[in-house]
PDB file of N, CA and C in Angstrom:
ATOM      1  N   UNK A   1       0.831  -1.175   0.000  1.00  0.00           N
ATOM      2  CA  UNK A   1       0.000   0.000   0.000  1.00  0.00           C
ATOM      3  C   UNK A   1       0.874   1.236   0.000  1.00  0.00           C
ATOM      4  N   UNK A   2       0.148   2.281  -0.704  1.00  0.00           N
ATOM      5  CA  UNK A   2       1.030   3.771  -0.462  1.00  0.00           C
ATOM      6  C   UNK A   2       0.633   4.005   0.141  1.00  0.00           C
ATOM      7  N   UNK A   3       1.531   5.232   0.747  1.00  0.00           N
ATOM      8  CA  UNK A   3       0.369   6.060   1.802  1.00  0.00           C
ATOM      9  C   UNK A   3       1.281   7.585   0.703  1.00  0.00           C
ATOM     10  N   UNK A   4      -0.082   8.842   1.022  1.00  0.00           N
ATOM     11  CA  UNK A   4       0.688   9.963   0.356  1.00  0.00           C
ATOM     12  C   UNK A   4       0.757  11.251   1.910  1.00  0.00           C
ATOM     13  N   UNK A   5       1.616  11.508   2.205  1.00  0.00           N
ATOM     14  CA  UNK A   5       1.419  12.783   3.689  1.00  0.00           C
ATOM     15  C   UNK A   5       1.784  14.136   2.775  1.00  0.00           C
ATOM     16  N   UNK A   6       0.661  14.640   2.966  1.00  0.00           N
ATOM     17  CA  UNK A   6       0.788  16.216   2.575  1.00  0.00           C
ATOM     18  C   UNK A   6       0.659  17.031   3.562  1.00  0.00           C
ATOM     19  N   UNK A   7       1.783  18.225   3.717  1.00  0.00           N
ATOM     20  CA  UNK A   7       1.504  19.418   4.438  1.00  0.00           C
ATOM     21  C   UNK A   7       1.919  20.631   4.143  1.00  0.00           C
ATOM     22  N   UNK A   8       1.114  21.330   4.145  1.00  0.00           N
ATOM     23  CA  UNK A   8       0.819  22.872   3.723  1.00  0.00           C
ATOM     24  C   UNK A   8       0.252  23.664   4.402  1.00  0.00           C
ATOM     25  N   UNK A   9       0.279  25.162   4.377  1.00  0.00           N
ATOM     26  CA  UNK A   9      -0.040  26.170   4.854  1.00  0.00           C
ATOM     27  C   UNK A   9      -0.878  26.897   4.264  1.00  0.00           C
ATOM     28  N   UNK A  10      -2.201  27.697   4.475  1.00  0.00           N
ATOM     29  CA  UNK A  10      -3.030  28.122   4.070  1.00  0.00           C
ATOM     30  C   UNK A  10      -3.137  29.570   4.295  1.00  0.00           C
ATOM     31  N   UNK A  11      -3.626  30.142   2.972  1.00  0.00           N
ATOM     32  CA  UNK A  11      -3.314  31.727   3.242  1.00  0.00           C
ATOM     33  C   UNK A  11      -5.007  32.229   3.886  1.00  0.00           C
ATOM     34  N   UNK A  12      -4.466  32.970   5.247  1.00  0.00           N
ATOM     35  CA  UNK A  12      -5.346  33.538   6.019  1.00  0.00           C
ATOM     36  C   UNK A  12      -6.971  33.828   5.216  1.00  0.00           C
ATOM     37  N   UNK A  13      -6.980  35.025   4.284  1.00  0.00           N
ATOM     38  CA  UNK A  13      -8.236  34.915   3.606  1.00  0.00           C
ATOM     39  C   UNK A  13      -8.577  33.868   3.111  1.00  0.00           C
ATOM     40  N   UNK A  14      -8.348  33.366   2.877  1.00  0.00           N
ATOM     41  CA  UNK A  14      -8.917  31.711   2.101  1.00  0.00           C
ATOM     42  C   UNK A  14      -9.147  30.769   2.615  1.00  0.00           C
ATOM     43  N   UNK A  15      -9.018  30.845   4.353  1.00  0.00           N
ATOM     44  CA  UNK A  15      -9.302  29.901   5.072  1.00  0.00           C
ATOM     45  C   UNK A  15     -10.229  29.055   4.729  1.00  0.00           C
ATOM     46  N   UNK A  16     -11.370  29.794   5.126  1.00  0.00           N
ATOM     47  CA  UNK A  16     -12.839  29.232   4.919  1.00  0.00           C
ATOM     48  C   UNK A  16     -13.225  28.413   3.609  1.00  0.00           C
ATOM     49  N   UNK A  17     -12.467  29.073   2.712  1.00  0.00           N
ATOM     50  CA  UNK A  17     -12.535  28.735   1.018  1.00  0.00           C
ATOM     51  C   UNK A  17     -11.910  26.982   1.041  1.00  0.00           C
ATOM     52  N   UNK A  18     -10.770  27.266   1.956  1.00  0.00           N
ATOM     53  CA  UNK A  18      -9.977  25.689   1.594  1.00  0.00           C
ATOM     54  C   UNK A  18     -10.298  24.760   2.375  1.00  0.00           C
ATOM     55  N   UNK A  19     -11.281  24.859   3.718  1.00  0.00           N
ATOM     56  CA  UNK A  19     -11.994  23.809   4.503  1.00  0.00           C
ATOM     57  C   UNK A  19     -12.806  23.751   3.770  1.00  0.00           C
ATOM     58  N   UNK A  20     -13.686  24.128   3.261  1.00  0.00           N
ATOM     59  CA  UNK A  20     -14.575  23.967   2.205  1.00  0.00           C
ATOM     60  C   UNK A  20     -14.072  22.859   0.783  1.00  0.00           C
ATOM     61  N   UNK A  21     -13.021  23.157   0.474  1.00  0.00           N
ATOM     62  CA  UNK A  21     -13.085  22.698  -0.640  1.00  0.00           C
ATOM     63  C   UNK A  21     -11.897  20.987  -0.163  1.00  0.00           C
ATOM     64  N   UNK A  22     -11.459  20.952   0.699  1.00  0.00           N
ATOM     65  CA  UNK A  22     -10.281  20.062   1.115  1.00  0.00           C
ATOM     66  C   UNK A  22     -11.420  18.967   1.712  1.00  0.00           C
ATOM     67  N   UNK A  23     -12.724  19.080   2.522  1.00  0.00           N
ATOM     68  CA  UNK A  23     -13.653  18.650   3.242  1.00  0.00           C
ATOM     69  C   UNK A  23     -14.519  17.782   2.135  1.00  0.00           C
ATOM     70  N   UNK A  24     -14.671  18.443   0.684  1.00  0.00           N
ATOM     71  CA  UNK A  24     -15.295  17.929  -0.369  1.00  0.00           C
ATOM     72  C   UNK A  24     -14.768  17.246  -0.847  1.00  0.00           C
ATOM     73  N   UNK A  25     -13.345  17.009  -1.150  1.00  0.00           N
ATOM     74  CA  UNK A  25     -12.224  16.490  -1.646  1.00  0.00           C
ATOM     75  C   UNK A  25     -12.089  15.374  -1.200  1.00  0.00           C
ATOM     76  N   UNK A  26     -11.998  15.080   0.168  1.00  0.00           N
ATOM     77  CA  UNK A  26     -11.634  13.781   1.241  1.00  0.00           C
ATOM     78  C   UNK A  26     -12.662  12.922   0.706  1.00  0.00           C
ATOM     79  N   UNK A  27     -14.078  13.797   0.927  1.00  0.00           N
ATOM     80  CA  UNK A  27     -15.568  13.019   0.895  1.00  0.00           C
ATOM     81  C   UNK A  27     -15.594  12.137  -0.074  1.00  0.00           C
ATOM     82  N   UNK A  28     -15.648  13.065  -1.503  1.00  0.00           N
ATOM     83  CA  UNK A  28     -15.453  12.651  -2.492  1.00  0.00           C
ATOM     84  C   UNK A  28     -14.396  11.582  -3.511  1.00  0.00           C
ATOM     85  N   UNK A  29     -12.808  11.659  -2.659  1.00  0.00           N
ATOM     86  CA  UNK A  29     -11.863  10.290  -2.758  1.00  0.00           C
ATOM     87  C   UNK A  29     -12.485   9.129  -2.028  1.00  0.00           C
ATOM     88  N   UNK A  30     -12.809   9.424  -1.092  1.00  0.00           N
ATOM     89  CA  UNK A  30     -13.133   8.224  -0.004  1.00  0.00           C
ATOM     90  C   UNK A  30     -14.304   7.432  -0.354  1.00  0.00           C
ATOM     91  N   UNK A  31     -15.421   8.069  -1.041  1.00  0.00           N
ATOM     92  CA  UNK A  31     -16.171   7.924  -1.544  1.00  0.00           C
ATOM     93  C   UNK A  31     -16.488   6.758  -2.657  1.00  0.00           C
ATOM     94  N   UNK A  32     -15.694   7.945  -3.738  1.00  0.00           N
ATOM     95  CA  UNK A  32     -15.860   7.386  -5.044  1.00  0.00           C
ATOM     96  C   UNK A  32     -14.803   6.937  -5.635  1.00  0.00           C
ATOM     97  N   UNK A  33     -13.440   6.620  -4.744  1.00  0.00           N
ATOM     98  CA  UNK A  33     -12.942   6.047  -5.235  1.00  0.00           C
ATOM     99  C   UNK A  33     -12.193   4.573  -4.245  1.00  0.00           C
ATOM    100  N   UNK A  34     -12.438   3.302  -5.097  1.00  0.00           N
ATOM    101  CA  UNK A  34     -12.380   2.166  -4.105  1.00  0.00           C
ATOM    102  C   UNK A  34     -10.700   1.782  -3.516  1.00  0.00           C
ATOM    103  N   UNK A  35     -10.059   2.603  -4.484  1.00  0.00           N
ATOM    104  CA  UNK A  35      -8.709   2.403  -4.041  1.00  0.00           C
ATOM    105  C   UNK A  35      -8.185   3.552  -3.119  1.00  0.00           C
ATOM    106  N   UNK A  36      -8.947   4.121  -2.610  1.00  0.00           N
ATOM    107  CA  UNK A  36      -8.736   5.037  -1.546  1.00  0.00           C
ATOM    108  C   UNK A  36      -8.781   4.682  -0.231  1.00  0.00           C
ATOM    109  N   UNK A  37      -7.849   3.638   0.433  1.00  0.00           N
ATOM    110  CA  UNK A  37      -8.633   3.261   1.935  1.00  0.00           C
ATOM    111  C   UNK A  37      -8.433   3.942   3.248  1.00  0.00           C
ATOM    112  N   UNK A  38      -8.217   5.109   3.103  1.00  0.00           N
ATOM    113  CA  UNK A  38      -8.366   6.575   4.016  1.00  0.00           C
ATOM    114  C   UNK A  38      -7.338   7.798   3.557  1.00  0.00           C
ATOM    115  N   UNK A  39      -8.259   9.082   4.163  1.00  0.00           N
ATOM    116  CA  UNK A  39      -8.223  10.375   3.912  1.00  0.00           C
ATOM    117  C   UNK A  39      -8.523  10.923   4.996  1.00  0.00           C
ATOM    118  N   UNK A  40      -7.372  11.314   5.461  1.00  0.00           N
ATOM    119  CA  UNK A  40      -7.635  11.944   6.528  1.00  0.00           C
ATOM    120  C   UNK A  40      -7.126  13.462   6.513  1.00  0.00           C
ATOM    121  N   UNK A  41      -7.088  14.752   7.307  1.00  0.00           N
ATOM    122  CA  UNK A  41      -6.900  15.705   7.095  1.00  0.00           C
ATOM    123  C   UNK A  41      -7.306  16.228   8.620  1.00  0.00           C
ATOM    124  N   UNK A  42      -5.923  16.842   8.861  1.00  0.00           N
ATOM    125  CA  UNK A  42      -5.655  17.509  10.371  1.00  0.00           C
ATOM    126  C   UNK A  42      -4.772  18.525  10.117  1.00  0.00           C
ATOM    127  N   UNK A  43      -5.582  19.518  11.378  1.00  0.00           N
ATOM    128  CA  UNK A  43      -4.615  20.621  11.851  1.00  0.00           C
ATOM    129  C   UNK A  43      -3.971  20.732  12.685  1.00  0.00           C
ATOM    130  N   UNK A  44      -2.769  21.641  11.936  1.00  0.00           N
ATOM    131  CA  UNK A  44      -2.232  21.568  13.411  1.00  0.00           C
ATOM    132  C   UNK A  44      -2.471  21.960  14.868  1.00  0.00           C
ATOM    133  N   UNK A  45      -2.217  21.640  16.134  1.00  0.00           N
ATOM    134  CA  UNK A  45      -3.235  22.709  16.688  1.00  0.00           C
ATOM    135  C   UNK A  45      -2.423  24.205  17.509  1.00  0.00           C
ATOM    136  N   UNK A  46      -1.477  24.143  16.882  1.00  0.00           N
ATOM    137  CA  UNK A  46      -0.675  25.615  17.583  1.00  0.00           C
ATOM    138  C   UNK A  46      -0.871  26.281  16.560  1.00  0.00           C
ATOM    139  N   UNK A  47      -1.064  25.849  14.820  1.00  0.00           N
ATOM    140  CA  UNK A  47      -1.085  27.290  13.894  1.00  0.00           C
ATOM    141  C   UNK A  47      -2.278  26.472  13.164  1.00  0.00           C
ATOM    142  N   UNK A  48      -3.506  27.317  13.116  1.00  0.00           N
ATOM    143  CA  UNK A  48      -4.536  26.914  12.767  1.00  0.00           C
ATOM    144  C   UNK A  48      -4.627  27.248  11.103  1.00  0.00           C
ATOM    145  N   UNK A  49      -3.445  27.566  10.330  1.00  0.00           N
ATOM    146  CA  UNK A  49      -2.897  27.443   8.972  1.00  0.00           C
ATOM    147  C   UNK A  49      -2.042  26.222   8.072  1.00  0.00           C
ATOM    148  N   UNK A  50      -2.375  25.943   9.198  1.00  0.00           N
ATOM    149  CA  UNK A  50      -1.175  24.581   8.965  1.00  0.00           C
ATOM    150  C   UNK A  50      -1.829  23.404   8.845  1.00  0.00           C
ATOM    151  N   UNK A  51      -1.992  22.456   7.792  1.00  0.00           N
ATOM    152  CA  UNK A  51      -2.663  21.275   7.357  1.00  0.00           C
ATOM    153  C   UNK A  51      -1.722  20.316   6.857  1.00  0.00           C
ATOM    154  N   UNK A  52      -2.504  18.693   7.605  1.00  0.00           N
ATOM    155  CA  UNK A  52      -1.517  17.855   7.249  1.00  0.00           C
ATOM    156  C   UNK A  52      -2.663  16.703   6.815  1.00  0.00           C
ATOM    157  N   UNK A  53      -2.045  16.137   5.734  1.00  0.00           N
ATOM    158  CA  UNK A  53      -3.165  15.174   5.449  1.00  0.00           C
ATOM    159  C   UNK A  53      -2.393  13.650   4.987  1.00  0.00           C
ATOM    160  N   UNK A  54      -2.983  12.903   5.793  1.00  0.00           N
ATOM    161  CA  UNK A  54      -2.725  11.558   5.221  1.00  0.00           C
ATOM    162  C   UNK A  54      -3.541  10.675   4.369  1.00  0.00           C
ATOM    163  N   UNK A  55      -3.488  10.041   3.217  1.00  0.00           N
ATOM    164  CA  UNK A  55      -4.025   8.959   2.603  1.00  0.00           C
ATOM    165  C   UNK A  55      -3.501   8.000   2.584  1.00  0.00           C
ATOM    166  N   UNK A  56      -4.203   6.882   2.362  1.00  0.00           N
ATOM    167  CA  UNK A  56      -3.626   5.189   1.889  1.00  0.00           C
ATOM    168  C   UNK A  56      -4.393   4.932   0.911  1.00  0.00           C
ATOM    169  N   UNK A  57      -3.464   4.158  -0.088  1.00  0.00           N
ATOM    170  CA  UNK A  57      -4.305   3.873  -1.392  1.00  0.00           C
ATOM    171  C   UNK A  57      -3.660   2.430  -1.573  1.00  0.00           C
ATOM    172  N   UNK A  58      -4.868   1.642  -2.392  1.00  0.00           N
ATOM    173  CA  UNK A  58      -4.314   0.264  -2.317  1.00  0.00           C
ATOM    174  C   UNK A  58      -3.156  -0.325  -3.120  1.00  0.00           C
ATOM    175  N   UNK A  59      -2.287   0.691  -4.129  1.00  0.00           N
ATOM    176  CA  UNK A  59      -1.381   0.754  -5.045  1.00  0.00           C
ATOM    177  C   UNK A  59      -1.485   2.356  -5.767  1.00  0.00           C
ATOM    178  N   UNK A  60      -0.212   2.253  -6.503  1.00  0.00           N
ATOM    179  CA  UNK A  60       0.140   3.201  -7.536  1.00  0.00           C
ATOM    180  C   UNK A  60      -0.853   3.511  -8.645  1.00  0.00           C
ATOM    181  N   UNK A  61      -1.448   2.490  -9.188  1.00  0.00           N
ATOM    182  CA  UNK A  61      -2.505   2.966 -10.086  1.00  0.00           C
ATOM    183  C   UNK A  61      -3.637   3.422  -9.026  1.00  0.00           C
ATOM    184  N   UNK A  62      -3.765   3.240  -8.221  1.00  0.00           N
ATOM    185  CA  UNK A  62      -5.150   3.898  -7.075  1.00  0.00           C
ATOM    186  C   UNK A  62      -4.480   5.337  -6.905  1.00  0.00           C
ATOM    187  N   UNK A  63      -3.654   5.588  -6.547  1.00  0.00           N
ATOM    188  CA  UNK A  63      -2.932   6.992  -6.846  1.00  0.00           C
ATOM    189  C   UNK A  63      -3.177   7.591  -7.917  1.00  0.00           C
ATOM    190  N   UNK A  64      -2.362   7.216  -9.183  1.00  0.00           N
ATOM    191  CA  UNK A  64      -2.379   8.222 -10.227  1.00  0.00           C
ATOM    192  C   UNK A  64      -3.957   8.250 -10.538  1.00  0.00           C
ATOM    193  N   UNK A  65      -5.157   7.226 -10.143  1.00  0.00           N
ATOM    194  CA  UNK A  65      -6.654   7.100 -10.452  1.00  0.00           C
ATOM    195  C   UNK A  65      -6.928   8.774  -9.566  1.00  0.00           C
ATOM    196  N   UNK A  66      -6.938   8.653  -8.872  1.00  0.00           N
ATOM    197  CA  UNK A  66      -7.051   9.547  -7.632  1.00  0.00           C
ATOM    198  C   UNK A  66      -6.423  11.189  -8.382  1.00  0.00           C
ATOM    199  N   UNK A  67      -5.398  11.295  -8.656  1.00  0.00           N
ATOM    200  CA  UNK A  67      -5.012  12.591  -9.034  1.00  0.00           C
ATOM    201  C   UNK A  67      -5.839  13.039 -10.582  1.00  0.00           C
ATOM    202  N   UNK A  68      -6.363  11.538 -11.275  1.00  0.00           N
ATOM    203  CA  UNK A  68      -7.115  12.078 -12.390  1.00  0.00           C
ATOM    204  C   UNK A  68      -8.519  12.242 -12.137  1.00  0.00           C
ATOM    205  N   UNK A  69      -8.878  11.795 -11.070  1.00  0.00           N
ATOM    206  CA  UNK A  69     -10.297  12.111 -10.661  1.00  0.00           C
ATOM    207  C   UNK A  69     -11.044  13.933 -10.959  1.00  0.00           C
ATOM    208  N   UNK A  70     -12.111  13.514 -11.775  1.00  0.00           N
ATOM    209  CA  UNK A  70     -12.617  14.593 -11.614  1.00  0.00           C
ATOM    210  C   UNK A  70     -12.638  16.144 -10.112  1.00  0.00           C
ATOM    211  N   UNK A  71     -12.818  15.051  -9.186  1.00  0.00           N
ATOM    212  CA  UNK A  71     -12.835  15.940  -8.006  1.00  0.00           C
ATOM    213  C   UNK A  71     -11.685  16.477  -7.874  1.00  0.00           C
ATOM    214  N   UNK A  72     -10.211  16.356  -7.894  1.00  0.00           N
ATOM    215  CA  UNK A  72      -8.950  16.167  -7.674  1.00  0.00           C
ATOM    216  C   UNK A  72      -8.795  17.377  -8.307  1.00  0.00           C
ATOM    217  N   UNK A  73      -9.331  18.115  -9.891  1.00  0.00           N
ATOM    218  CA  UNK A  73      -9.130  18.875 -10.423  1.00  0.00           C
ATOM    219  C   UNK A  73     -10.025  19.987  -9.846  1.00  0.00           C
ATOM    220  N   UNK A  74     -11.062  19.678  -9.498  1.00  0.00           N
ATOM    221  CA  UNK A  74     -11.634  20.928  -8.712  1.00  0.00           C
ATOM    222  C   UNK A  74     -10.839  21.307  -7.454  1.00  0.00           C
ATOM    223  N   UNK A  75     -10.333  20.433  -6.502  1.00  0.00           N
ATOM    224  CA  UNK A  75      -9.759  20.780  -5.553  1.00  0.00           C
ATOM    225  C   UNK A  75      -8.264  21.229  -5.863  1.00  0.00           C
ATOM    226  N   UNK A  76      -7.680  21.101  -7.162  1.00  0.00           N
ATOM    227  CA  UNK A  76      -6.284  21.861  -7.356  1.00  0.00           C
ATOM    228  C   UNK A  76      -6.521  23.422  -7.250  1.00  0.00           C
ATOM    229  N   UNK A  77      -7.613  23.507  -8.342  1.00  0.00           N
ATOM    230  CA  UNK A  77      -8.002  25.192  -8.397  1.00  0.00           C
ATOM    231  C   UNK A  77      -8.038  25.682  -6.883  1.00  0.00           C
ATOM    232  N   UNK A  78      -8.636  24.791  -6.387  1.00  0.00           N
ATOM    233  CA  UNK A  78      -9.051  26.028  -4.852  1.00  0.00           C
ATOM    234  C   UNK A  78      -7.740  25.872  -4.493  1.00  0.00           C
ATOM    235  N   UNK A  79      -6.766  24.532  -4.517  1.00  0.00           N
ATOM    236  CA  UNK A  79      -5.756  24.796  -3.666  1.00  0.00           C
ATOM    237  C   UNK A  79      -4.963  26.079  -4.458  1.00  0.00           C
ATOM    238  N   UNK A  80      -4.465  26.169  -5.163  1.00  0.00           N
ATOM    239  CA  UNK A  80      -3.657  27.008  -6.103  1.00  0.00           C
ATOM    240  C   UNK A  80      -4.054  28.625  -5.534  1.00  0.00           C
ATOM    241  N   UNK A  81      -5.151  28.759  -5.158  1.00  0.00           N
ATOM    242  CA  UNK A  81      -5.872  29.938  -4.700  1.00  0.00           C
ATOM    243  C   UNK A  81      -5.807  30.179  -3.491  1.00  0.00           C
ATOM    244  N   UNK A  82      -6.107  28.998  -2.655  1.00  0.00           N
ATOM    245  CA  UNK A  82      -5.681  29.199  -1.006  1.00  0.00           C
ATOM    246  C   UNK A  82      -4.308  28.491  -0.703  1.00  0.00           C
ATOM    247  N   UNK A  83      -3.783  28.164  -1.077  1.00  0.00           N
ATOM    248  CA  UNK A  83      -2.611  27.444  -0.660  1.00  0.00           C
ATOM    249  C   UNK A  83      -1.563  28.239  -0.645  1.00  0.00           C
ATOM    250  N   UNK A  84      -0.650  28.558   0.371  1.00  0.00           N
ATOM    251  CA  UNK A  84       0.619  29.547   0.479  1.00  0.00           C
ATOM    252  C   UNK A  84       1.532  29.478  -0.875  1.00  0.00           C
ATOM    253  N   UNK A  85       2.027  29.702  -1.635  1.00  0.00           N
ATOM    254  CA  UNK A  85       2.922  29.231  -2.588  1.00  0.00           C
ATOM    255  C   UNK A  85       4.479  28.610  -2.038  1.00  0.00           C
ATOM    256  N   UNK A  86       4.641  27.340  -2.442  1.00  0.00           N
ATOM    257  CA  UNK A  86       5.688  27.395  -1.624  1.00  0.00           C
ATOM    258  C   UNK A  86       5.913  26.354  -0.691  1.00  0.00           C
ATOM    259  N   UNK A  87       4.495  26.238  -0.259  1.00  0.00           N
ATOM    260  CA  UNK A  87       4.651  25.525   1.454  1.00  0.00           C
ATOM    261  C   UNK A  87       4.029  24.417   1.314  1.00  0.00           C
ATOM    262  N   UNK A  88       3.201  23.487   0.181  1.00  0.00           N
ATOM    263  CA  UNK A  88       2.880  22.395  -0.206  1.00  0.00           C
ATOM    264  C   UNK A  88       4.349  21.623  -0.396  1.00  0.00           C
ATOM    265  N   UNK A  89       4.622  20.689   0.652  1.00  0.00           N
ATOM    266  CA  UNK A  89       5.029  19.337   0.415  1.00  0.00           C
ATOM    267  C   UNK A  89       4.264  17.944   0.683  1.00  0.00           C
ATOM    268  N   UNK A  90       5.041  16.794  -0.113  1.00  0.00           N
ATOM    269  CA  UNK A  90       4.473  15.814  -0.460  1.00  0.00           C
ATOM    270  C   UNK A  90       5.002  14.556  -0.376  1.00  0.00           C
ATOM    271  N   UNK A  91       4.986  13.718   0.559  1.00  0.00           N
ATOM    272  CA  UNK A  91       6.032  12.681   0.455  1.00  0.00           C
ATOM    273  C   UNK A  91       5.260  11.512   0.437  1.00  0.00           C
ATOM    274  N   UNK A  92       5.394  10.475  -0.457  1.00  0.00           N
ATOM    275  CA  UNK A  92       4.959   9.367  -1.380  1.00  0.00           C
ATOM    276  C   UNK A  92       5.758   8.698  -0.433  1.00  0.00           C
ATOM    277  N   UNK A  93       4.930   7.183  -0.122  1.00  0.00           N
ATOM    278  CA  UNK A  93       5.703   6.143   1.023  1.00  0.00           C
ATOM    279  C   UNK A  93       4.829   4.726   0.945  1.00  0.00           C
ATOM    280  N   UNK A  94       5.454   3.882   1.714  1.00  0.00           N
ATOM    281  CA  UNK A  94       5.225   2.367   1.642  1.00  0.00           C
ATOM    282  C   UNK A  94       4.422   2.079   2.931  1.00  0.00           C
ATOM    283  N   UNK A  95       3.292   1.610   3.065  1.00  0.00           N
ATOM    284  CA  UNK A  95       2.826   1.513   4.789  1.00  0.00           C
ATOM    285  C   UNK A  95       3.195   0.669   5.333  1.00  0.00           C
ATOM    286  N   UNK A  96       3.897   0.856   6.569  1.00  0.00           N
ATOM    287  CA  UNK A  96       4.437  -0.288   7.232  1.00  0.00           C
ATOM    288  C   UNK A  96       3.929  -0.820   8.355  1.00  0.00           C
ATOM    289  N   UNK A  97       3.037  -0.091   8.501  1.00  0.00           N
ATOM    290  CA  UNK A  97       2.164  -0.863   9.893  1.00  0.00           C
ATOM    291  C   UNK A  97       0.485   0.551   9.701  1.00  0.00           C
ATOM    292  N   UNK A  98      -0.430  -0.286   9.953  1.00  0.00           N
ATOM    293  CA  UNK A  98      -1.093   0.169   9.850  1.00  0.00           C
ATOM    294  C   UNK A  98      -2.670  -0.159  10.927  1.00  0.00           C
ATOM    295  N   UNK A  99      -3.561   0.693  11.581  1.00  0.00           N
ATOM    296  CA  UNK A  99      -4.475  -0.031  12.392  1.00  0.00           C
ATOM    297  C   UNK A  99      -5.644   0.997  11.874  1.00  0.00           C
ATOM    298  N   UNK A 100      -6.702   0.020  11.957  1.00  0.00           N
ATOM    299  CA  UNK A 100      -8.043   0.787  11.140  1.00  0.00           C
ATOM    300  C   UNK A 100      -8.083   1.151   9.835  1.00  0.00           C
ATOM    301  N   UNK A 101      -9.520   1.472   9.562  1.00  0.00           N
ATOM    302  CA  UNK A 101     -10.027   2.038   8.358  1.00  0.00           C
ATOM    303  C   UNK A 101      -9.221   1.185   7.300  1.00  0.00           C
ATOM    304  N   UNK A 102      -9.090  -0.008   7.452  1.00  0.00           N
ATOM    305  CA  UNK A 102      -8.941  -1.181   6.366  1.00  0.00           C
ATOM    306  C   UNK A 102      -7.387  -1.199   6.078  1.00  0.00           C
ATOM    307  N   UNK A 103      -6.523  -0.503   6.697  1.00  0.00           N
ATOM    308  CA  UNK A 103      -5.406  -0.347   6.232  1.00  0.00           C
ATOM    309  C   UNK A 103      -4.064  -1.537   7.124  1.00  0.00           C
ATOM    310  N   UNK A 104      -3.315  -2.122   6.570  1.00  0.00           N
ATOM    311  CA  UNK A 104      -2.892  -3.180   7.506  1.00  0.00           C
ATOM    312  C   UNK A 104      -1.321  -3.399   6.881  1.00  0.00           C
TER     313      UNK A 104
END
């Protein structure tokens, strides 16, 4: 299994804009797509700009499925708009232990 950890920083006005659109995003992978076996998305809690999100997907093609997803492209736009420039990183990984939400 992959797992993908993203964390980024969100620009102050756009707060509201990118819980909004990051909240639709999760719904909508988790959802509708079967190789998605969690999406999760947390803040930090000392800078309430600061977002970290974990997924597990059941392989590499469940990934690249996932970034071509219709939803995936709506949620770039908002990110591109609320997202700090800059402060999106992304690190692609192997799961090595895993408990819940189907992941093992």
């Amino acid at each position: 299994m992959l797992t993908l950890t993203v964390s980024l920083q969100v620009r102050p006005e756009r707060h509201a804009d990118f819980v909004a659109a990051i909240t639709e995003n999760a719904r909508r992978t988790f959802a509708d797509e079967p190789g998605c076996l969690r999406f999760d998305v947390a803040r930090d809690r000392d800078d309430e700009l600061h977002y970290v999100f974990h997924e597990v997907y059941v392989d590499a093609d469940a990934l690249e499925a996932h970034r071509a997803a219709p939803h995936f492209a709506v949620w770039r736009a908002a990110a591109d708009r609320c997202v700090v420039p800059g402060s999106q990183v992304n690190t692609v990984g192997h799961l090595l232990v895993g408990h819940g939400g189907g992941a093992s």
